[in-house]
N, C-alpha and C. Protein backbone atom coordinates (compact mmCIF):
# COMPACT_ATOMS: atom_id res chain seq x y z
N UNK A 1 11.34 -20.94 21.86
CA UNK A 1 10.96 -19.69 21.21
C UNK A 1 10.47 -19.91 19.79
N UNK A 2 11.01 -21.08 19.13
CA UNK A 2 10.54 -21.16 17.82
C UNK A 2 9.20 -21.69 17.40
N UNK A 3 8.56 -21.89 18.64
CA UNK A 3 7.32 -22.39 18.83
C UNK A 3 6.09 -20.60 18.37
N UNK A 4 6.73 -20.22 19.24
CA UNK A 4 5.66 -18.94 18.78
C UNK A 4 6.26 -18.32 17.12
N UNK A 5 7.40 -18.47 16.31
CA UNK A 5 7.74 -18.14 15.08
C UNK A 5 6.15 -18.03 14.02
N UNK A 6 5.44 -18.82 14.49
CA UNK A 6 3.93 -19.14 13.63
C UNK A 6 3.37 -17.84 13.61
N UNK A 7 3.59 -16.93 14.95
CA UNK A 7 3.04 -15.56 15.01
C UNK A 7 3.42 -14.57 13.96
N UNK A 8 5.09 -14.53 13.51
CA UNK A 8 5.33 -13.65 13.11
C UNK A 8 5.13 -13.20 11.62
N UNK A 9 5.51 -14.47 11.14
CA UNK A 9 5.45 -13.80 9.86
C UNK A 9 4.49 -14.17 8.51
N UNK A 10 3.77 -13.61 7.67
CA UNK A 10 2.44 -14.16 6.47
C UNK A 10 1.69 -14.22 7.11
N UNK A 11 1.00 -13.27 8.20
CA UNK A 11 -0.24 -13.33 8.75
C UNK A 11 -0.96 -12.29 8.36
N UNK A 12 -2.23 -12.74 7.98
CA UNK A 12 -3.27 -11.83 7.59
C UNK A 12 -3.82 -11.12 8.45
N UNK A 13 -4.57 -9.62 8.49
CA UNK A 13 -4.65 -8.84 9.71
C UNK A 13 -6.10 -9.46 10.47
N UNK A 14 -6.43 -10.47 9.76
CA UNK A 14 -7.74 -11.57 10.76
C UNK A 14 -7.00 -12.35 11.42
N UNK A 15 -5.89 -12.89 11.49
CA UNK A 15 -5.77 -13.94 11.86
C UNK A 15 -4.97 -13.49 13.39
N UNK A 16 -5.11 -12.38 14.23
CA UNK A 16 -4.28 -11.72 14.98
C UNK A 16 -5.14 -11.53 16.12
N UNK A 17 -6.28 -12.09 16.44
CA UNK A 17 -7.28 -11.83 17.35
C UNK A 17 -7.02 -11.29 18.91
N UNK A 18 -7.59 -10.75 19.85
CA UNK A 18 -7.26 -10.00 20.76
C UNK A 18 -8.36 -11.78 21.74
N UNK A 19 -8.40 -10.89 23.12
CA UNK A 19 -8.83 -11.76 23.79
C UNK A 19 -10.74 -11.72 23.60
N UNK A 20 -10.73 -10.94 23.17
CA UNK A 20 -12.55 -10.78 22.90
C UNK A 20 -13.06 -10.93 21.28
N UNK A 21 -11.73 -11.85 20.33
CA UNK A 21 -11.73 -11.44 19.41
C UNK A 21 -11.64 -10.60 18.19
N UNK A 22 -11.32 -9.67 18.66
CA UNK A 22 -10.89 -8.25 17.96
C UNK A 22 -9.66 -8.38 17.45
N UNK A 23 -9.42 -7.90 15.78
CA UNK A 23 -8.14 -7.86 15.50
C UNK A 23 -7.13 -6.78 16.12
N UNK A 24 -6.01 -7.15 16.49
CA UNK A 24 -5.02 -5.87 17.11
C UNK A 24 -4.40 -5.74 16.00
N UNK A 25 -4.66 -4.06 15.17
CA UNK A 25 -3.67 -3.90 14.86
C UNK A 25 -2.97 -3.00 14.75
N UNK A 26 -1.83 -1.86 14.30
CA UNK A 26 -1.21 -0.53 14.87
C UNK A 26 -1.33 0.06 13.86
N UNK A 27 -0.50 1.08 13.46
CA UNK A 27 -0.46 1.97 12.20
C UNK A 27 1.09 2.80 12.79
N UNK A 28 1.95 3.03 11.23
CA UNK A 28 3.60 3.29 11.99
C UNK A 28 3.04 4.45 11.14
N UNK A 29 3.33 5.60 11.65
CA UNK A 29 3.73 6.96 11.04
C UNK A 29 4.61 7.82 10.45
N UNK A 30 5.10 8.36 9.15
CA UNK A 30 6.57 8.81 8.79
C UNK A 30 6.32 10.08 8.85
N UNK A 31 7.50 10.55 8.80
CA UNK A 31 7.35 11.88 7.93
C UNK A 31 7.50 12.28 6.16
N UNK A 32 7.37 10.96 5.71
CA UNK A 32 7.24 11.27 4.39
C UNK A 32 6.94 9.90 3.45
N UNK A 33 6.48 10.46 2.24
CA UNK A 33 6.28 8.87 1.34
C UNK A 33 7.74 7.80 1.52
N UNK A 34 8.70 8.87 0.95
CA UNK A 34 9.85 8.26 0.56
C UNK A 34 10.24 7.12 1.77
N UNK A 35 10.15 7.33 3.39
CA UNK A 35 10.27 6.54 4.08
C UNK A 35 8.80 5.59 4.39
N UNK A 36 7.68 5.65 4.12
CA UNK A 36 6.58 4.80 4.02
C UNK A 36 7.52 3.46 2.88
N UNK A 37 7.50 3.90 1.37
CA UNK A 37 7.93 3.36 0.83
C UNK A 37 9.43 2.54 1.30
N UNK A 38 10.62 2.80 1.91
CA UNK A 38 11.57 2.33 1.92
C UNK A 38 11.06 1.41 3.47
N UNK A 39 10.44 1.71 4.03
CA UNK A 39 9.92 0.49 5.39
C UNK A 39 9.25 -0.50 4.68
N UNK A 40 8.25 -0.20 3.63
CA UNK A 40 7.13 -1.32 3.39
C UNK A 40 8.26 -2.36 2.36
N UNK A 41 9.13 -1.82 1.61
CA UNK A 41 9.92 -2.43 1.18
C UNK A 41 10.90 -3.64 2.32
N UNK A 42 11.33 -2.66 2.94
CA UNK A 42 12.35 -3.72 3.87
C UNK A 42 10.93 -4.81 4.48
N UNK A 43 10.01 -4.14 5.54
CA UNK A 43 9.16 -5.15 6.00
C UNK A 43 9.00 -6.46 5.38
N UNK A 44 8.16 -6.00 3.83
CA UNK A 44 7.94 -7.16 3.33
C UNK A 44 9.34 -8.34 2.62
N UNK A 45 10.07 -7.45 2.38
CA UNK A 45 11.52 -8.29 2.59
C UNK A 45 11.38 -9.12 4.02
N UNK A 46 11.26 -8.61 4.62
CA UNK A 46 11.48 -9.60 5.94
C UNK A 46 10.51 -10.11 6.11
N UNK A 47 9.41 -10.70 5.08
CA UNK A 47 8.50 -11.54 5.30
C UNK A 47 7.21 -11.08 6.25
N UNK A 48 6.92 -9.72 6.91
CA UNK A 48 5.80 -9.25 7.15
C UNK A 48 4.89 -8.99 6.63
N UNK A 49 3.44 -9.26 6.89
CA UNK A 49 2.42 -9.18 6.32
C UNK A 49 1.86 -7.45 6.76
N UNK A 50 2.24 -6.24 6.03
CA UNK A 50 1.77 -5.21 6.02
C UNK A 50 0.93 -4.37 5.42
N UNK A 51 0.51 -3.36 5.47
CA UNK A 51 -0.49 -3.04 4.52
C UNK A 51 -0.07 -1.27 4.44
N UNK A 52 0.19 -0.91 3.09
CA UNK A 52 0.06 0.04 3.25
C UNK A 52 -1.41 1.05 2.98
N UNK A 53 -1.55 2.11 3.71
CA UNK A 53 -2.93 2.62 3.84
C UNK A 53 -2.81 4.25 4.05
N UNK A 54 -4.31 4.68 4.04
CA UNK A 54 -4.14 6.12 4.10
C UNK A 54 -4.31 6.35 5.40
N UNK A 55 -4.06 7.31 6.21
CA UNK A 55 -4.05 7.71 7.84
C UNK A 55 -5.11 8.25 8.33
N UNK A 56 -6.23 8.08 9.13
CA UNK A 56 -7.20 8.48 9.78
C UNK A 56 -6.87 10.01 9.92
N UNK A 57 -7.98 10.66 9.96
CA UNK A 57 -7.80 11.83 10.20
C UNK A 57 -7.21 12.44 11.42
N UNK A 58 -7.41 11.94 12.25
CA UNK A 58 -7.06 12.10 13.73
C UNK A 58 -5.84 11.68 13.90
N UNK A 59 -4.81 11.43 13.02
CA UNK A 59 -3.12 11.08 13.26
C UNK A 59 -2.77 11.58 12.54
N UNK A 60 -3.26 12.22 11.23
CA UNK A 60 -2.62 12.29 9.65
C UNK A 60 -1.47 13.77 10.37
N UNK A 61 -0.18 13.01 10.11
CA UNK A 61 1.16 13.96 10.30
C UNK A 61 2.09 13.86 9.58
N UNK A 62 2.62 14.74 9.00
CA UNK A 62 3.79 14.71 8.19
C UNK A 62 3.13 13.82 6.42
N UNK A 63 3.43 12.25 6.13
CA UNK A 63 2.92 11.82 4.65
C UNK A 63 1.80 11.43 4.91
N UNK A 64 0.68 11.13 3.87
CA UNK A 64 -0.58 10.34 3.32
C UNK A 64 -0.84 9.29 3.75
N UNK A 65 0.37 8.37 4.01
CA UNK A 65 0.18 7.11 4.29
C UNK A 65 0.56 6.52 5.29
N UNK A 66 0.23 5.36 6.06
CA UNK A 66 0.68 4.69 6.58
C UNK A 66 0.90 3.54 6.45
N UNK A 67 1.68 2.54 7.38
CA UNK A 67 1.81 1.19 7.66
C UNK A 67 0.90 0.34 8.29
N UNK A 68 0.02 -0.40 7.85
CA UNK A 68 -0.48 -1.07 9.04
C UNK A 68 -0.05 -2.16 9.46
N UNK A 69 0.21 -3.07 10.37
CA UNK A 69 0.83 -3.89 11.27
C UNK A 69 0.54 -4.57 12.19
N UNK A 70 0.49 -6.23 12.49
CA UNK A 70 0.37 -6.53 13.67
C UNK A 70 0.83 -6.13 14.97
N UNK A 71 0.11 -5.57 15.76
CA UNK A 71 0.78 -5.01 16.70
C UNK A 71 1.47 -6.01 17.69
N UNK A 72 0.95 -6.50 17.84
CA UNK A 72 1.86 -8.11 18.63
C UNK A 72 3.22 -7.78 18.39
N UNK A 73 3.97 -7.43 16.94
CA UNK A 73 4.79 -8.14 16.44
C UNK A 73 5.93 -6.17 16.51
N UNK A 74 5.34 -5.41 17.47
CA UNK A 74 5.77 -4.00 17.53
C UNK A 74 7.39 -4.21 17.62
N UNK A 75 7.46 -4.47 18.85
CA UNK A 75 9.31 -4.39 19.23
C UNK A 75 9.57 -5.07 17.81
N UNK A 76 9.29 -5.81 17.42
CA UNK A 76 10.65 -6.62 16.28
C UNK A 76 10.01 -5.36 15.04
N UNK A 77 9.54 -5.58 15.01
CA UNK A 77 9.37 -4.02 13.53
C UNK A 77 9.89 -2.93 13.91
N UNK A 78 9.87 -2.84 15.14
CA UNK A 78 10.70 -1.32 15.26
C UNK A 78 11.94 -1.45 15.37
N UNK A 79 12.35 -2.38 15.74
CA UNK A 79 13.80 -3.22 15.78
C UNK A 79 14.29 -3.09 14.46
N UNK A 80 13.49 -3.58 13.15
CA UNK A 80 14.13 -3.83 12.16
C UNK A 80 14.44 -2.33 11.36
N UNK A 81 13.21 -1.73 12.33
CA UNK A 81 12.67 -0.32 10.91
C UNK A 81 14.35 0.84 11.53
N UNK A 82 14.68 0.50 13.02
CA UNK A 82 15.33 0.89 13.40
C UNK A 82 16.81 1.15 13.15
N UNK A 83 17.43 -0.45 13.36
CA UNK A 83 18.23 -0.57 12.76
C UNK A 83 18.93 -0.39 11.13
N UNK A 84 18.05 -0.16 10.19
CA UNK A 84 17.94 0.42 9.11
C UNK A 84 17.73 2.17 8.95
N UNK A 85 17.66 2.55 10.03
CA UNK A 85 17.51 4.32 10.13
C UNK A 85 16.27 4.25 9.59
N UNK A 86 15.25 3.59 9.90
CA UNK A 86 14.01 4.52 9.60
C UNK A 86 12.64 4.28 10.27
N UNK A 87 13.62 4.84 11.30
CA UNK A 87 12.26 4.68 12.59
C UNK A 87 10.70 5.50 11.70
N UNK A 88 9.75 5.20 12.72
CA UNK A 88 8.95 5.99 12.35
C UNK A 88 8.41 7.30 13.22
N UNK A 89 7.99 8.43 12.69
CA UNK A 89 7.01 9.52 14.06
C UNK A 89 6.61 9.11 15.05
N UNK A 90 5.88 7.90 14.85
CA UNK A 90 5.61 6.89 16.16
C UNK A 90 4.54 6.40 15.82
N UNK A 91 3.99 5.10 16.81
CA UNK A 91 3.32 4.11 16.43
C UNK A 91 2.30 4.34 16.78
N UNK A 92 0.75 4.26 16.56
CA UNK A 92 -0.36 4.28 17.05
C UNK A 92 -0.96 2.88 17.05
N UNK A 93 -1.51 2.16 18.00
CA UNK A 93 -2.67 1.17 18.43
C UNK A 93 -3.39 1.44 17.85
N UNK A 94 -4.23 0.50 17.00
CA UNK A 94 -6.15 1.01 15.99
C UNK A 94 -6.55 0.15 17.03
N UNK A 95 -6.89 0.92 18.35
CA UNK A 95 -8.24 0.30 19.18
C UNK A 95 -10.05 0.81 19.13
N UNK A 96 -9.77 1.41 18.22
CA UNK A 96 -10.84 2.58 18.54
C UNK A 96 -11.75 2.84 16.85
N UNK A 97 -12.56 2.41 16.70
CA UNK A 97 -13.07 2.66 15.09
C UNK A 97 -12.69 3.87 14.74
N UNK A 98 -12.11 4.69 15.25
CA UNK A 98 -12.22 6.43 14.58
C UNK A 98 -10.87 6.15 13.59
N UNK A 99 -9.84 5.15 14.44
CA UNK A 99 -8.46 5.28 14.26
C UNK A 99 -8.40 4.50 13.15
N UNK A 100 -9.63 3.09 12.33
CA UNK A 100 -8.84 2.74 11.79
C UNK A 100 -8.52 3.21 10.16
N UNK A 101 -7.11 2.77 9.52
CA UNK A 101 -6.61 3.41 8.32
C UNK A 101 -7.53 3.27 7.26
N UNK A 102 -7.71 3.96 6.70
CA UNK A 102 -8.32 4.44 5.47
C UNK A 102 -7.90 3.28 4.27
N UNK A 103 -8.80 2.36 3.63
CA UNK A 103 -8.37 1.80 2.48
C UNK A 103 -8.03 2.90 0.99
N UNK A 104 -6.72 2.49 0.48
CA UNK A 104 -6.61 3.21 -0.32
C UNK A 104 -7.31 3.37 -2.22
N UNK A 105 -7.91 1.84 -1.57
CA UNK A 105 -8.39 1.41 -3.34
C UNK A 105 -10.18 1.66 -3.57
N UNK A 106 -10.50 2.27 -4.24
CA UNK A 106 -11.80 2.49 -4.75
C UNK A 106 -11.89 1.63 -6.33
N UNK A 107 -12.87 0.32 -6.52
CA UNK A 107 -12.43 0.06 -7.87
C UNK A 107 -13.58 0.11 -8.60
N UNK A 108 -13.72 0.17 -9.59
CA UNK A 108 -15.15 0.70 -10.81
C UNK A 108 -15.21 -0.27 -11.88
N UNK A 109 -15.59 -0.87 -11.64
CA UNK A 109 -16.48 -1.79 -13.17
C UNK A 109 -17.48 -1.46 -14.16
N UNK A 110 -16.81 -1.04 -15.28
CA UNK A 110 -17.86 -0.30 -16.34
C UNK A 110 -18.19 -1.20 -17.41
N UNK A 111 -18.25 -2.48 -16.74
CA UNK A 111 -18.24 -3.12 -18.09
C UNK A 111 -17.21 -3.87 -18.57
N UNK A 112 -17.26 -3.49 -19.81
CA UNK A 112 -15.60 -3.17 -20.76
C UNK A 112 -14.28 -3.05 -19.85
N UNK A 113 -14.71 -1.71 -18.97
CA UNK A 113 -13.39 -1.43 -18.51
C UNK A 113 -13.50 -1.76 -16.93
N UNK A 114 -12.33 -1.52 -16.44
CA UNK A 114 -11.93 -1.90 -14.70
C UNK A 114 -10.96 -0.48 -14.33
N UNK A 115 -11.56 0.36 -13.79
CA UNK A 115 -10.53 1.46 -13.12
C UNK A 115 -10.36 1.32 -11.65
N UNK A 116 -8.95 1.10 -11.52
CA UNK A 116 -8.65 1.25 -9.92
C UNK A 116 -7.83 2.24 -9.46
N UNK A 117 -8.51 3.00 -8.72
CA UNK A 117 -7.50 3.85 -7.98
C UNK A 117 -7.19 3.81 -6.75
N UNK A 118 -5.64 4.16 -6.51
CA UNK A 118 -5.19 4.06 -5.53
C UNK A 118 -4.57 5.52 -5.10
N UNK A 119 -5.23 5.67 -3.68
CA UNK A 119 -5.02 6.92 -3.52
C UNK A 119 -5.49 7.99 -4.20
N UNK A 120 -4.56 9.12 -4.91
CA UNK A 120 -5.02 10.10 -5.91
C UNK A 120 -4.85 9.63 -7.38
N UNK A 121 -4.74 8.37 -7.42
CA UNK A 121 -4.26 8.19 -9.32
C UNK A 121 -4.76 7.11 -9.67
N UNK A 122 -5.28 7.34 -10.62
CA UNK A 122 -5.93 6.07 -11.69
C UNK A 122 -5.72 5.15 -13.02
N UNK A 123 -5.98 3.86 -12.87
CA UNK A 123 -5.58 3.21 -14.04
C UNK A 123 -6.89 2.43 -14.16
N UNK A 124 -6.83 2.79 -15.31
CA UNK A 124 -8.18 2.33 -16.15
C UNK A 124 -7.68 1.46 -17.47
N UNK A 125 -8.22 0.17 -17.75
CA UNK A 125 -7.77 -1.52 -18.21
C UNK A 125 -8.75 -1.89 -19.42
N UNK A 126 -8.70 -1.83 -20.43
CA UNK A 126 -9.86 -2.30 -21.30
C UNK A 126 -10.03 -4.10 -20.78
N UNK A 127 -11.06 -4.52 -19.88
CA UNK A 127 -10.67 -6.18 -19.82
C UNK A 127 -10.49 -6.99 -20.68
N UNK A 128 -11.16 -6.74 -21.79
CA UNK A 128 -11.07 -8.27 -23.01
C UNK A 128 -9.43 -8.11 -23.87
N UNK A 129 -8.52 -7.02 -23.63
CA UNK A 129 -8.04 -6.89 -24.32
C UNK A 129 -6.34 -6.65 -23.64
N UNK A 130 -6.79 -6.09 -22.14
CA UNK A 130 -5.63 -6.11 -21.22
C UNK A 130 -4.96 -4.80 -21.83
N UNK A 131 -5.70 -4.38 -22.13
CA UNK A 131 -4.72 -2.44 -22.62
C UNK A 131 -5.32 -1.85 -21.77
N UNK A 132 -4.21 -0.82 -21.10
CA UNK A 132 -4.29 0.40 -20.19
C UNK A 132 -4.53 0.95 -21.46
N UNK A 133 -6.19 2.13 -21.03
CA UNK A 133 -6.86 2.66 -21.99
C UNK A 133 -6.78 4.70 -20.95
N UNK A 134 -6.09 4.27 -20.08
CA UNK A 134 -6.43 5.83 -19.35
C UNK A 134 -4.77 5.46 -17.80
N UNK A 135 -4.67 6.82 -17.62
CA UNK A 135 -4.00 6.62 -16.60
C UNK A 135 -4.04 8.19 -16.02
N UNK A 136 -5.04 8.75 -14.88
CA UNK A 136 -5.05 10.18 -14.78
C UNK A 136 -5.38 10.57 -13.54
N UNK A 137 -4.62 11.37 -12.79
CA UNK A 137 -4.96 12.02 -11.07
C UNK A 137 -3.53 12.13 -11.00
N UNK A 138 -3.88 12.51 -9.78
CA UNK A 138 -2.14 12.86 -8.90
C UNK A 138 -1.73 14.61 -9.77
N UNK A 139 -1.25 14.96 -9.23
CA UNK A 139 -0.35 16.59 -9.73
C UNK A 139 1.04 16.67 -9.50
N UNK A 140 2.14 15.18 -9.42
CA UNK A 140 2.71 15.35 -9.77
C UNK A 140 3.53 15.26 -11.06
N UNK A 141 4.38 15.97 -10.95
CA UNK A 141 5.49 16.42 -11.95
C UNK A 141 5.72 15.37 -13.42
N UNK A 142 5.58 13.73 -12.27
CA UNK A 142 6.03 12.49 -13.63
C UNK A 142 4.98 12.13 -14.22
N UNK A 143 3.31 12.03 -13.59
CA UNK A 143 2.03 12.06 -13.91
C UNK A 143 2.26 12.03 -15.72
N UNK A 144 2.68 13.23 -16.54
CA UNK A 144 2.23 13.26 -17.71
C UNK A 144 3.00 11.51 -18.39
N UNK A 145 4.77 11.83 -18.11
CA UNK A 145 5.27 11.01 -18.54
C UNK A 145 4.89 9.72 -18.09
N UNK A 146 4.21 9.08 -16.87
CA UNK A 146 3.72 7.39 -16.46
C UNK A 146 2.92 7.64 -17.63
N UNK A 147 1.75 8.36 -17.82
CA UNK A 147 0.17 8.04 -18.94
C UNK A 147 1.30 7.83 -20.31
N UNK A 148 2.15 8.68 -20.62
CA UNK A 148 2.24 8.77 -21.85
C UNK A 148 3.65 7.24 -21.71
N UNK A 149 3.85 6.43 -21.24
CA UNK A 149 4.69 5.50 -21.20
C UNK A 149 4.01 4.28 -21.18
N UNK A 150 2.40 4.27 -20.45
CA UNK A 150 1.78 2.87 -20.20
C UNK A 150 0.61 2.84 -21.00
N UNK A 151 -0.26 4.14 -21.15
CA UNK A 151 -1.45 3.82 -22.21
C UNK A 151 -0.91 3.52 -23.30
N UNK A 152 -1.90 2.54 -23.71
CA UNK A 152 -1.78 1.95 -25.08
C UNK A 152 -1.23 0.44 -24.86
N UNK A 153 -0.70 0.63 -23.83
CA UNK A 153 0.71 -1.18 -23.44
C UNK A 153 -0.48 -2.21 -22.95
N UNK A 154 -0.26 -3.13 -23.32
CA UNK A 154 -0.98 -3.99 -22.77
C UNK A 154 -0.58 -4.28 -21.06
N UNK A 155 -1.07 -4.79 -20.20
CA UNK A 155 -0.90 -4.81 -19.18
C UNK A 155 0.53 -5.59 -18.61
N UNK A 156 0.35 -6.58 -19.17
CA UNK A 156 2.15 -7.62 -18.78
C UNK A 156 3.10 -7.25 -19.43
N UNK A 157 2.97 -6.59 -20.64
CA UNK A 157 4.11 -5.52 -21.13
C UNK A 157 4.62 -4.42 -20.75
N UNK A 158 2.99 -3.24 -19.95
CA UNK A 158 3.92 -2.32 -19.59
C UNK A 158 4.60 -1.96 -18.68
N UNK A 159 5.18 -0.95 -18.84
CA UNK A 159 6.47 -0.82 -17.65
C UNK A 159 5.91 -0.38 -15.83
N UNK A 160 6.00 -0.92 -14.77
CA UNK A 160 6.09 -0.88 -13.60
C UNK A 160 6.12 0.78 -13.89
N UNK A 161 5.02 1.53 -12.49
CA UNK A 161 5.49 2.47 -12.43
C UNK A 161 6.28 2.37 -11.40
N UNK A 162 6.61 2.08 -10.51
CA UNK A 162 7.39 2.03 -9.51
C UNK A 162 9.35 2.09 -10.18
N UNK A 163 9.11 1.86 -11.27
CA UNK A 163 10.48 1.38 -11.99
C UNK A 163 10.53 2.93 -12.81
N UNK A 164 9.69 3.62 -13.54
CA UNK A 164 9.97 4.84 -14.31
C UNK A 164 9.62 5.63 -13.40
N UNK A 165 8.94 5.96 -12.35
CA UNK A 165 7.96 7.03 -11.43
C UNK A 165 8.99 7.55 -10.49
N UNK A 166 8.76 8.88 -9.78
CA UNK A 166 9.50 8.73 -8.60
C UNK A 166 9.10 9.70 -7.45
N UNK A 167 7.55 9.48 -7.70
CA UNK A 167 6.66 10.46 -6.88
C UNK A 167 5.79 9.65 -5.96
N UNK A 168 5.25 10.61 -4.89
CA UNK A 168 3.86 9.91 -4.27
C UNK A 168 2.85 9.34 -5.56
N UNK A 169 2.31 10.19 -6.84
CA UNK A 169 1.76 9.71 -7.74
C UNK A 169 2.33 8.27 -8.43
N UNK A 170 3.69 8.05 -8.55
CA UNK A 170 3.90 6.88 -9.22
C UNK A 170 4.20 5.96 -8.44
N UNK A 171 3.85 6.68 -6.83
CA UNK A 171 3.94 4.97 -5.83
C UNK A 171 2.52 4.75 -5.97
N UNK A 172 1.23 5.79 -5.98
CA UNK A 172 -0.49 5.43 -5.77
C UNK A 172 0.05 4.63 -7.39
N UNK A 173 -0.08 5.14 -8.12
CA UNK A 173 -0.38 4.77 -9.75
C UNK A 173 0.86 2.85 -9.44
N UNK A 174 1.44 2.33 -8.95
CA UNK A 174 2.44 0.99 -9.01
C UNK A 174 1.15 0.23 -8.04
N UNK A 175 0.24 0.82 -7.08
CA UNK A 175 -0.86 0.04 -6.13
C UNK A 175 -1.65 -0.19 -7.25
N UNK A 176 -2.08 0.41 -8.00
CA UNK A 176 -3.28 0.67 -9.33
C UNK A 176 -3.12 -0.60 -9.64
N UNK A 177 -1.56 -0.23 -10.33
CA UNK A 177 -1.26 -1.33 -11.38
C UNK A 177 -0.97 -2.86 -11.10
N UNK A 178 -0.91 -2.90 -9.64
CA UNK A 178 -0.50 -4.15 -8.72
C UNK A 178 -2.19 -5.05 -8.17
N UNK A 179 -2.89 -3.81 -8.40
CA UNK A 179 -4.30 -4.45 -8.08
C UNK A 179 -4.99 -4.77 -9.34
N UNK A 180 -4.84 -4.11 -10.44
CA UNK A 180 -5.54 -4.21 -11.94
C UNK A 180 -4.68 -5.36 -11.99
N UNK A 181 -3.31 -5.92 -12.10
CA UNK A 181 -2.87 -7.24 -12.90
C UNK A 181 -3.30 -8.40 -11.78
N UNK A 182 -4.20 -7.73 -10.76
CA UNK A 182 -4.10 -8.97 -9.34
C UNK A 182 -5.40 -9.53 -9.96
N UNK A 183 -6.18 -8.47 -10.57
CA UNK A 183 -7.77 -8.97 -10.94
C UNK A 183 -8.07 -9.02 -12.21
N UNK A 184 -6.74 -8.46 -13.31
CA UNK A 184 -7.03 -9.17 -14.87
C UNK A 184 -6.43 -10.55 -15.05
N UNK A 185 -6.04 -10.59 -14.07
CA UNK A 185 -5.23 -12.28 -14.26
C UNK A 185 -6.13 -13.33 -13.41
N UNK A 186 -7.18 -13.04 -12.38
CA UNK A 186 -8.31 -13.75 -11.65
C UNK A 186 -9.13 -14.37 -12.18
């Protein structure tokens, strides 16, 4: 059995090919951020290569987001997501171009600056200088307090939103900030 172990875990969603070549891969459904977030957490604890994403129109139920996933690797993710209480709504197969998930990052190069947003919220990076120069979208509640905690900080100084935030906005705005330090440090 430890022969197939190569399948399971740090695989990129290319490297999962079907028999005609096609990547297989699924999408897990919640009913809310808070459990998107507490699966993608455990997953990647357990060494899965997941992605979180926005939901095709044609599934979008209950939160914004989804999981995407090797589907190969279904029973043991639902196994794990299970045993932890947090199954999901249920799983969908992306066989079909309509189905597949929505990327959540749009990124903008102005030059000077680098804005990435993820989802509904934005962080905008002066490059030569590594200062968050903007941080604005999302309608929730912590929105004012993330801008007024990270503009001005240089980027490796300021604070994680994922660590002060505790909204759908300060999980999009922690992707921002996880993709801006992935490509000011490149």
């Amino acid at each position: 059995m430890a022969f197939f172990g190569f399948l399971k875990r740090n695989k990129t969603p290319d490297t999962l090919p079907d028999q005609n070549g096609r990547v297989e891969r699924g999408i897990l459904v919640f009913e809310n951020t808070s459990e998107v977030i507490q699966a993608e957490n455990l997953l990647k604890q357990n060494g899965w290569d997941i992605r979180v994403m926005g939901p095709p129109p044609e599934i979008r139920q209950g939160c914004d987001l989804v999981i995407e996933f090797p589907l190969i690797e279904e029973l043991e993710i639902l196994r794990i997501l299970t045993t932890a209480d947090l199954p999901p709504l249920k799983t969908v197969p992306v066989s079909s171009p309509l189905l597949q998930p929505v990327d959540i990052f749009q990124i903008k190069d102005y030059g000077r600056y680098l804005m990435v947003r993820a989802a509904n919220m934005k962080l905008t990076v002066d490059k030569e200088t590594n200062v968050i120069v903007n941080v604005s979208g999302g309608g929730c509640p912590d929105v004012p307090f993330l801008a007024a905690s990270m503009v001005g900080q240089i980027l490796a100084d300021a604070p994680s939103p994922r660590e002060i935030g505790h909204t759908l906005c300060g999980y999009a705005l922690q992707l921002a900030y996880e993709e801006v330090r992935r490509r000011c440090s490149a």
